[in-house]
Protein backbone atom coordinates (compact mmCIF):
# COMPACT_ATOMS: atom_id res chain seq x y z
CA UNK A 1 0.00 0.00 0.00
CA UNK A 2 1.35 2.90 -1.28
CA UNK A 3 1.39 6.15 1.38
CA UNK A 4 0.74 9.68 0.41
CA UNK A 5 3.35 12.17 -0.32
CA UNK A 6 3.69 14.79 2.46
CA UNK A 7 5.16 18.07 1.51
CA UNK A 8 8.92 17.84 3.49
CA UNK A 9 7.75 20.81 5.48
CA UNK A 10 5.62 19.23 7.25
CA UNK A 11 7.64 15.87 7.89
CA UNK A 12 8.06 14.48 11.38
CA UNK A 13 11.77 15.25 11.17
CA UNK A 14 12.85 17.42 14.18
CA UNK A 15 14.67 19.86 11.81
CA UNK A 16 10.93 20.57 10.49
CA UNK A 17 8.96 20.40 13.73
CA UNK A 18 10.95 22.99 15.70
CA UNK A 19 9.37 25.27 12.94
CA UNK A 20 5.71 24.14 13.44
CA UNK A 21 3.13 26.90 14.80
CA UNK A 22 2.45 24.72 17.41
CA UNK A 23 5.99 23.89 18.76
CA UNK A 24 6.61 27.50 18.87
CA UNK A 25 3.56 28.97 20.64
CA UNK A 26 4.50 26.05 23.26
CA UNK A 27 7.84 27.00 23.34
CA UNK A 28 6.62 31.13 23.57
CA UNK A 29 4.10 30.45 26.39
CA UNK A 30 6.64 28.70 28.14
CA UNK A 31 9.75 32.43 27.67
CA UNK A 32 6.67 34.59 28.24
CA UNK A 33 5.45 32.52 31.65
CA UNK A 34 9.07 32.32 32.64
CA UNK A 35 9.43 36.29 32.39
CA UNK A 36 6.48 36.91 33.87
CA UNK A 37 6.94 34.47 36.47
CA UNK A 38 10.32 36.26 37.25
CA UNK A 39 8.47 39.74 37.41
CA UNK A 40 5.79 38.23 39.75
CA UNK A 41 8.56 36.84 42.06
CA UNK A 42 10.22 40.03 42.23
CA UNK A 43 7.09 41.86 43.23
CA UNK A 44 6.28 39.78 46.38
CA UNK A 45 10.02 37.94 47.26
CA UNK A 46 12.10 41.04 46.47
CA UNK A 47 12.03 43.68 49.03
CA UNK A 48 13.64 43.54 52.88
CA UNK A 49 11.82 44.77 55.59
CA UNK A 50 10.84 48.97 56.63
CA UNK A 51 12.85 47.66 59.80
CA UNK A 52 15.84 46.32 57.89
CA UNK A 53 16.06 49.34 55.58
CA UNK A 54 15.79 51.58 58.28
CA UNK A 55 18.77 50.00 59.49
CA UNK A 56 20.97 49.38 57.13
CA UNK A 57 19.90 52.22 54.46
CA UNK A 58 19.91 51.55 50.96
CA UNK A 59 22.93 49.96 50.44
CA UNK A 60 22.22 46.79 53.05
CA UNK A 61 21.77 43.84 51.31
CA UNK A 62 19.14 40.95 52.58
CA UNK A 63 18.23 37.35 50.58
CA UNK A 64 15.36 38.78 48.29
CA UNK A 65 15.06 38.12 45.24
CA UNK A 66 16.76 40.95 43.81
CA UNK A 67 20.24 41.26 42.07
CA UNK A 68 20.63 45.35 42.52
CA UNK A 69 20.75 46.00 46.32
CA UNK A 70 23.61 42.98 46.41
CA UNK A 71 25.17 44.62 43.73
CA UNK A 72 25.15 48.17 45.21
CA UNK A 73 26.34 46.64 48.48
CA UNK A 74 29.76 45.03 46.65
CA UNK A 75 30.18 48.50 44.82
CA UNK A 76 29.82 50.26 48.06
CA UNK A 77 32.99 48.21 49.46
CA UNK A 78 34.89 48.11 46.25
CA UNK A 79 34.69 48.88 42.98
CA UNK A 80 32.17 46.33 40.70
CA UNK A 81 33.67 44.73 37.53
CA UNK A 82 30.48 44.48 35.78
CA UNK A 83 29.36 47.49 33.66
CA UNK A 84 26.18 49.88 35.68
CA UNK A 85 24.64 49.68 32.51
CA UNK A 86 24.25 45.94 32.61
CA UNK A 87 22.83 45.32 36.12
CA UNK A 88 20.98 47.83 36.15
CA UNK A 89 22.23 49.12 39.65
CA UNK A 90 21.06 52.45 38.54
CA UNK A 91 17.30 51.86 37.73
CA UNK A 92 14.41 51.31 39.12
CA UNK A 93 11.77 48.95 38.69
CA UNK A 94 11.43 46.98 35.39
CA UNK A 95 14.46 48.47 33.88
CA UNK A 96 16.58 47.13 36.44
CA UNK A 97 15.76 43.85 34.62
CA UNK A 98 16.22 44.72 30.86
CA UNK A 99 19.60 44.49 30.28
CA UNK A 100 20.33 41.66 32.56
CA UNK A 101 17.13 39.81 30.45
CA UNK A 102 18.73 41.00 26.98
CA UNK A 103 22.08 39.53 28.18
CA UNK A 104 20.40 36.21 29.27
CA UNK A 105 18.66 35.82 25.54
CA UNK A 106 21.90 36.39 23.68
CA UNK A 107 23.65 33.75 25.59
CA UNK A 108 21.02 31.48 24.98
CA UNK A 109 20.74 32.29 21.39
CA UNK A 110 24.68 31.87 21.31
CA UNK A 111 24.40 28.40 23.45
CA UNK A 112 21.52 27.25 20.79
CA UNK A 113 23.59 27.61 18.17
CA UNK A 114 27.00 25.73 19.60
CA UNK A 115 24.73 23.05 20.74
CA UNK A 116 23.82 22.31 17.14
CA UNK A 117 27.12 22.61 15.63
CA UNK A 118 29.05 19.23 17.12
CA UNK A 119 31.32 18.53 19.78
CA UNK A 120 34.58 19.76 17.71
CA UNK A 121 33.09 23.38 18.26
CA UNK A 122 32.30 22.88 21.67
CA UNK A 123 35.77 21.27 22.84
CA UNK A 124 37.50 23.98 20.97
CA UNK A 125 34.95 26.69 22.75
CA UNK A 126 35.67 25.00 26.06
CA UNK A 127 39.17 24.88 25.58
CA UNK A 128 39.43 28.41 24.80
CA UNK A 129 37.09 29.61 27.67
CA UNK A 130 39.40 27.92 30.19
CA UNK A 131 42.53 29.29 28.49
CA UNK A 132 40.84 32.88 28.91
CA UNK A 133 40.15 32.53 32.30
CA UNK A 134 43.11 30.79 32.92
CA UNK A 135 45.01 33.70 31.14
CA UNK A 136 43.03 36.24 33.49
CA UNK A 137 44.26 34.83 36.50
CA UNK A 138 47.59 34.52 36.08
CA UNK A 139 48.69 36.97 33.12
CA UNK A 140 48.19 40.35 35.22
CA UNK A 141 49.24 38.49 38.30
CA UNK A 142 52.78 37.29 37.04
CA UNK A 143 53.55 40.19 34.16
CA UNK A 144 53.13 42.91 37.21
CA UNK A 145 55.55 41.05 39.09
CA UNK A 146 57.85 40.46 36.79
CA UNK A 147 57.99 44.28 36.04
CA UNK A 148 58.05 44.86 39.20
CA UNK A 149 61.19 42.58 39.86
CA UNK A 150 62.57 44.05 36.62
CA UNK A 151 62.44 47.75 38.27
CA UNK A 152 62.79 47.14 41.98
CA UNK A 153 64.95 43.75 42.13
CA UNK A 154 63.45 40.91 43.30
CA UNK A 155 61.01 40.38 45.93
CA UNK A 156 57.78 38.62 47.29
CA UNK A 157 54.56 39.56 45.79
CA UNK A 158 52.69 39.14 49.15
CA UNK A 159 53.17 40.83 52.72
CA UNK A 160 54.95 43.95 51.55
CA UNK A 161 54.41 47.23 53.30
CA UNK A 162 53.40 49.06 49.87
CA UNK A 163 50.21 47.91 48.51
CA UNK A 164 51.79 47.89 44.66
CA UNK A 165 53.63 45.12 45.25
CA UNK A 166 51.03 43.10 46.71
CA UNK A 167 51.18 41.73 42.93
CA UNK A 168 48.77 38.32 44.32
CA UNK A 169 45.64 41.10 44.85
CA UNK A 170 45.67 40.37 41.20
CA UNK A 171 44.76 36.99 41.31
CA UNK A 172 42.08 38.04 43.72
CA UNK A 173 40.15 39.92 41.20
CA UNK A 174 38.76 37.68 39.44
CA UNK A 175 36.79 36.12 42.27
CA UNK A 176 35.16 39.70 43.00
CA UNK A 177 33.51 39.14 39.60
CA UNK A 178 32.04 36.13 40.60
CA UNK A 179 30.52 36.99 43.68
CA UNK A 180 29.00 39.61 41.24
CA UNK A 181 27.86 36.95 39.15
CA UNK A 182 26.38 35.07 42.65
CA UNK A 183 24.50 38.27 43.24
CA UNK A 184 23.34 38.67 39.42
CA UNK A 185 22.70 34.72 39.73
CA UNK A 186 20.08 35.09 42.53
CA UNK A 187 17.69 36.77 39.86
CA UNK A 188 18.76 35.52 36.33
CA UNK A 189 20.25 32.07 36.74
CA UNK A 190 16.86 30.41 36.39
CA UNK A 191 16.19 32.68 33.65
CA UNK A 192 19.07 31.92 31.83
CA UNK A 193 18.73 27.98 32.61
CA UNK A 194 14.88 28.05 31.82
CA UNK A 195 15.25 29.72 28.35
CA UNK A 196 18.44 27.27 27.49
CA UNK A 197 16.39 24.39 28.52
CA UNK A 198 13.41 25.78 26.27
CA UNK A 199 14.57 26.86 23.52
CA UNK A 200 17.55 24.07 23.48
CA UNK A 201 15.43 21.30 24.38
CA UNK A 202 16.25 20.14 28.09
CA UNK A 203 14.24 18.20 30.21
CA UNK A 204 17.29 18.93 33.02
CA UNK A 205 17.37 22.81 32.70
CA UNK A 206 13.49 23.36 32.85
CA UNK A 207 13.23 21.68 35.80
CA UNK A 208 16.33 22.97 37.28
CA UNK A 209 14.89 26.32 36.82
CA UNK A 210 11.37 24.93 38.34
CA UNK A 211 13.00 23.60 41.53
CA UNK A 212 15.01 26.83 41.87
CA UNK A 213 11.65 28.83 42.08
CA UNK A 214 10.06 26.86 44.56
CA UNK A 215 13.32 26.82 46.11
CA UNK A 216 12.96 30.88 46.88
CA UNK A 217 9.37 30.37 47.71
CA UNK A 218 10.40 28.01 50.46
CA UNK A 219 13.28 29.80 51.78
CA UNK A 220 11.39 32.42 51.87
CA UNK A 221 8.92 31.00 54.04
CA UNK A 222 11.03 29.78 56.42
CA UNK A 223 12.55 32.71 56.63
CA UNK A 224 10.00 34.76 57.80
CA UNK A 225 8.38 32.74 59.66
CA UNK A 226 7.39 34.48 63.13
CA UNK A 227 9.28 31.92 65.48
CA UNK A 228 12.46 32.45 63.12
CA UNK A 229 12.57 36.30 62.40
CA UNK A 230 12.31 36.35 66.13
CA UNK A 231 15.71 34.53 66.34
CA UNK A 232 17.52 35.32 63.30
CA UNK A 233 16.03 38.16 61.35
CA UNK A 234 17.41 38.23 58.07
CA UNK A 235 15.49 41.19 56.78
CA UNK A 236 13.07 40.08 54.21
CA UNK A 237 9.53 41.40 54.09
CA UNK A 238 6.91 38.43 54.95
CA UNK A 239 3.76 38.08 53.36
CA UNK A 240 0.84 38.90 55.51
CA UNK A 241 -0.37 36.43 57.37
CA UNK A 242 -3.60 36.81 56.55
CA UNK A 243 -4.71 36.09 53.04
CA UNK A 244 -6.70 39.33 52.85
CA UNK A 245 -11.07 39.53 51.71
CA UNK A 246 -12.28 38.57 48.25
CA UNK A 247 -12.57 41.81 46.57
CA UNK A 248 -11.39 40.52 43.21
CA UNK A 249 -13.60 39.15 40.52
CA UNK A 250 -16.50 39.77 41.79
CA UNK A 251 -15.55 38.76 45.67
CA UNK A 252 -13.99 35.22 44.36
CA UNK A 253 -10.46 36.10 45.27
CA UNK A 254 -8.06 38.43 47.43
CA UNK A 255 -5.42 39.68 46.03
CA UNK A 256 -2.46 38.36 48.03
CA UNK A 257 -4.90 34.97 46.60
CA UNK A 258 -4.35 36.22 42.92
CA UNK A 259 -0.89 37.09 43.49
CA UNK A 260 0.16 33.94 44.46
CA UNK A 261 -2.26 31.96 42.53
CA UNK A 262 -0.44 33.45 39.45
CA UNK A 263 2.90 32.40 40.90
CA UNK A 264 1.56 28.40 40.84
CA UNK A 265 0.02 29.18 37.50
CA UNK A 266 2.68 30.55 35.70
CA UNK A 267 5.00 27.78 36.90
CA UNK A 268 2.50 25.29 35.97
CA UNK A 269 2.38 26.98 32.95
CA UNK A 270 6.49 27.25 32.24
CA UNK A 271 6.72 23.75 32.60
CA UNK A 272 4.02 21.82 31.16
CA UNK A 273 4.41 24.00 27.84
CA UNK A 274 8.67 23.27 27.95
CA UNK A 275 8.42 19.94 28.76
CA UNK A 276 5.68 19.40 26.45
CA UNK A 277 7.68 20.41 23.24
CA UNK A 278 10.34 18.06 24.12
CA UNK A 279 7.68 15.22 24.72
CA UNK A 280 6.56 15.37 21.66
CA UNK A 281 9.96 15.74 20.02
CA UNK A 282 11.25 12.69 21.73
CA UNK A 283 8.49 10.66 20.25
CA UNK A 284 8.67 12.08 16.84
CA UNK A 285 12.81 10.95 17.34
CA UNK A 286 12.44 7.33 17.90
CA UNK A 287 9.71 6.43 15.02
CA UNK A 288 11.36 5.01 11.59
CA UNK A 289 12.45 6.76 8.87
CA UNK A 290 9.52 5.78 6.84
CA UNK A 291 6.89 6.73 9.98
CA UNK A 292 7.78 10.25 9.72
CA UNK A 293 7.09 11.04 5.84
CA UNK A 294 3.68 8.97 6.51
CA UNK A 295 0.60 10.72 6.56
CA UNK A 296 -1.28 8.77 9.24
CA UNK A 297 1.96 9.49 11.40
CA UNK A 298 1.92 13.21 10.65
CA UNK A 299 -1.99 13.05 11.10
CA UNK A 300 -1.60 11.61 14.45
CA UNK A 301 0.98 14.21 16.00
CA UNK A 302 -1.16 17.01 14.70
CA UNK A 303 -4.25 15.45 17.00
CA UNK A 304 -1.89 15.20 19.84
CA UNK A 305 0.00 18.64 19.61
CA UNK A 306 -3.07 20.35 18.81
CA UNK A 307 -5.07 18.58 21.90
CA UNK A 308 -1.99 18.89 24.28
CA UNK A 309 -2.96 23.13 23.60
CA UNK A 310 -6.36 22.79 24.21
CA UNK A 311 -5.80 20.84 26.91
CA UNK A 312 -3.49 23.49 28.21
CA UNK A 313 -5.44 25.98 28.27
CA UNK A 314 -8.45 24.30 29.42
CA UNK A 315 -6.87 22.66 32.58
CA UNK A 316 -5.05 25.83 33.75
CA UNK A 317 -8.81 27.73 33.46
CA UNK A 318 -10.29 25.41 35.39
CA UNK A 319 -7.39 24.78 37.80
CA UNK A 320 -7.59 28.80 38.29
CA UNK A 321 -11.27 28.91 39.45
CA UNK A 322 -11.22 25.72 41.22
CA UNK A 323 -8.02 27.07 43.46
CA UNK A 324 -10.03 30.34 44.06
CA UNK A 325 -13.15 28.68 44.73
CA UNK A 326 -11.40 26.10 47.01
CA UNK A 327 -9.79 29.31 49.09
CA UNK A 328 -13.60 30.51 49.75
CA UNK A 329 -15.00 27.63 49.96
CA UNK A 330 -15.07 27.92 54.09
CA UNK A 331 -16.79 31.13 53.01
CA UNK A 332 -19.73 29.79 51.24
CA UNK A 333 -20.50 27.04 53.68
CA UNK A 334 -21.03 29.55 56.40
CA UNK A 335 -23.11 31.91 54.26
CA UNK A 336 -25.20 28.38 53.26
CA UNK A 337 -25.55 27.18 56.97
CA UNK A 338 -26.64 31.47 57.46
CA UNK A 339 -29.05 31.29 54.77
CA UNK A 340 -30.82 28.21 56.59
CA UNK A 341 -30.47 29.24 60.19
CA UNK A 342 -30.34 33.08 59.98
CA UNK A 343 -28.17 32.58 63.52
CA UNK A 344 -26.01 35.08 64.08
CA UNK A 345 -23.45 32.22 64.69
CA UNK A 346 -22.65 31.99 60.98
CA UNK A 347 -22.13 35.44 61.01
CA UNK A 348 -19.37 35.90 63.47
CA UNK A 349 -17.72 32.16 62.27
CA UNK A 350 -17.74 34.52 58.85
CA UNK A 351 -16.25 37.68 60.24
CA UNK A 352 -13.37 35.46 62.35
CA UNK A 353 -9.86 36.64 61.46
CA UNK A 354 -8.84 32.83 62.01
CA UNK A 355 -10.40 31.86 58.77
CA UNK A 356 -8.07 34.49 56.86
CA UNK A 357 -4.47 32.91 57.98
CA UNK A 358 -2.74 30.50 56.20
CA UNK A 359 -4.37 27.40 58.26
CA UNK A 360 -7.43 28.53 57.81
CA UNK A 361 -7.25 28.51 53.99
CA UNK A 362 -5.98 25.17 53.95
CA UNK A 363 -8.82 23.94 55.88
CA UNK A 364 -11.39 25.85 53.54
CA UNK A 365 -9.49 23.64 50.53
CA UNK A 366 -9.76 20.62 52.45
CA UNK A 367 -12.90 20.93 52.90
CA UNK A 368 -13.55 21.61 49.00
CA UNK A 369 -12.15 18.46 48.49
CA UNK A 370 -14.07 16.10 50.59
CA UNK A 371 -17.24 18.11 49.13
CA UNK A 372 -15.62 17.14 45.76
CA UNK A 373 -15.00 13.48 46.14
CA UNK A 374 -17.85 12.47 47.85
CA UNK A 375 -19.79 14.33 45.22
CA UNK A 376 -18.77 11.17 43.41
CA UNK A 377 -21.84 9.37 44.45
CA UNK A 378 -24.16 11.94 43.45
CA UNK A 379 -22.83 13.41 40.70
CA UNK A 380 -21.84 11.84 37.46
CA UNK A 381 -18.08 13.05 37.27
CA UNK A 382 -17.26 10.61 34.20
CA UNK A 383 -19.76 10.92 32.28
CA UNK A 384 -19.75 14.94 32.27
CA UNK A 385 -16.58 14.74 31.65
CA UNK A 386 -16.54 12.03 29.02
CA UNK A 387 -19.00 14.47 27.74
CA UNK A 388 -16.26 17.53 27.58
CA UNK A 389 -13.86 14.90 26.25
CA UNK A 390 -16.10 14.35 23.57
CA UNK A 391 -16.67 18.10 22.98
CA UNK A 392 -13.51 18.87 22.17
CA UNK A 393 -12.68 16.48 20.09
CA UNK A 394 -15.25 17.18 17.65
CA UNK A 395 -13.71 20.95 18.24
CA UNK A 396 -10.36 19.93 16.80
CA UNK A 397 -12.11 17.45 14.07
């Protein structure tokens, strides 16, 4: 049986695919959820404390998530290697992050490309990177002595009473740049490692870059925790410990709820969409030669790429209102019970301030999810959702 001829464009070979619509809107969901994922961190995980910046002024650093006020601290007790201009010490806001951002594309455009040009490239690359930094330890180090020597006579280039012929401060410069590169790091090494895994197809890096963000998040909870901070205080700002009223959408959400609801979604987001183009890739990899010129083949990747969106977009949606209706869920039960008792019980249960902290919440989503699965008995789950199933396909038919 003879297949049909497929235009080589739209072959399963992974030269082709990383060209497909779909591949890249995956791929550009994934850079745009990682940037603003970044943006959203730096709003609630990258400011210190009134207290601590009362303190310790401007130029005190503390373990947000910020690369400038580490930066301004090192150039406060020394002199920075790294340009102004490209961290952004000197602006505020947003444009603190553009050239650090720019800097962070280029080197994964740059890493793209040696990653698809063979292992000669890259050995000779490697081998010249540690000859440069090799050179930039020792060059400046040994030439200034050897001047020096040539000048004065010889001598030691340590433990002399003039600073110039301390010639082994030298050597010590190049670690200042990378404790500039530990404080830049803090901010744009999962940026850097998420768009390299992303755009250069890593399973490793996107994950890397995953764990790194909940990382912060946890460190950052632990930090400011009350029975901590009283210890050790470290200086960063803590969320409030209440989650705040539902004043957004209509009273469905609060807005520390929103904010950190679109944390968890744009993670979610950032790696189902990166991990999903490599997925697919990997499966498109391993068929025969034969599979991936064949129409039924091509036919069949389209369905699943294609769904894989839908599905996407769907399941965040609904993940989105069912988070924010689990958070006020404690909310609704106690206007219910009001409704059928008009007690004033219900009404002071509603206005407690225990039902706003943390604990609370959790206990509100618990109890959305025994509601939930013991609905099971009452309400037809599978078949309404056999039902969307079947919706959607007929969608993308």
């Amino acid at each position: 049986m003879a297949m049909d001829v497929v235009p080589e464009s739209k072959t399963l070979h992974i030269t082709k695919l990383r060209f497909r619509w779909q591949v890249l809107l995956l791929q550009t969901l994934s850079t745009i959820s990682l940037l603003l994922l970044m943006r959203k961190m730096s709003e609630l995980y990258g400011e210190c404390s009134e207290k601590f910046v009362a303190n310790s002024g401007t130029d005190g650093w503390c373990p947000a998530y910020e690369h400038t006020r580490g930066l301004r601290w090192m150039d406060s007790n020394g002199n920075t290697i790294l340009p102004d201009f490209i961290t952004g010490i000197n602006e505020t806001g947003f444009n603190a992050f553009t050239m650090p951002l720019l800097l962070c594309f280029i080197l994964t455009i740059l890493w793209v490309f040696v990653q698809t040009r063979g292992e000669r490239l890259q050995l000779i690359i490697k081998r010249i990177f540690s000859a440069i930094m090799a050179s930039w330890f020792l060059l400046p180090f040994l030439i200034s002595w050897l001047i020096g020597m040539v000048s004065n006579g010889a001598y030691l280039p340590i433990g002399n009473a003039d600073d110039q012929y301390n010639h082994i401060n030298l050597v010590l410069a190049p670690f200042e740049f990378f404790f500039e590169l530990v404080f830049f790091g803090i901010v744009f090494a999962p940026i850097l490692v998420g768009l390299m895994g992303i755009w250069g197809l890593s399973k490793r890096m996107i994950t890397w870059a995953t764990g790194y963000f909940l990382m912060i998040i946890g460190i950052h909870a632990m930090l400011t925790f009350e029975g901590v901070t009283s210890a050790v205080d470290v200086g960063l700002k803590p969320l409030s410990a209440q989650i705040g009223e539902a004043t957004l959408f209509g009273g469905l959400i609060s807005p520390l709820g929103f904010d950190l609801l679109t944390v968890a979604i744009l993670i979610l987001v950032f790696l189902e969409s990166g991990l999903a183009v490599i997925t697919n890739l990997e499966y498109t990899s391993v068929l025969p030669e034969a599979s991936k010129k064949d129409s039924e083949y091509i036919n069949q990747f389209n369905n699943i790429i294609n769904g894989h969106l839908i599905h996407l977009f769907g399941i965040m949606i609904v993940v989105s209102l069912t988070t924010a209706i689990a958070l006020e869920f404690d909310d609704f039960l106690i206007s219910f019970v009001g409704i059928l008792e008009g007690s004033q019980w219900s009404g002071q249960v509603k206005e407690s301030l225990e039902l706003q902290l943390t604990y609370g919440k959790v206990i509100s989503a618990s109890l959305f999810m025994i509601v939930v699965a013991g609905g099971r008995f009452v309400i037809p789950w599978q078949r309404i959702t056999g039902v969307i199933e079947t919706g959607l396909s007929r969608i993308r038919n």
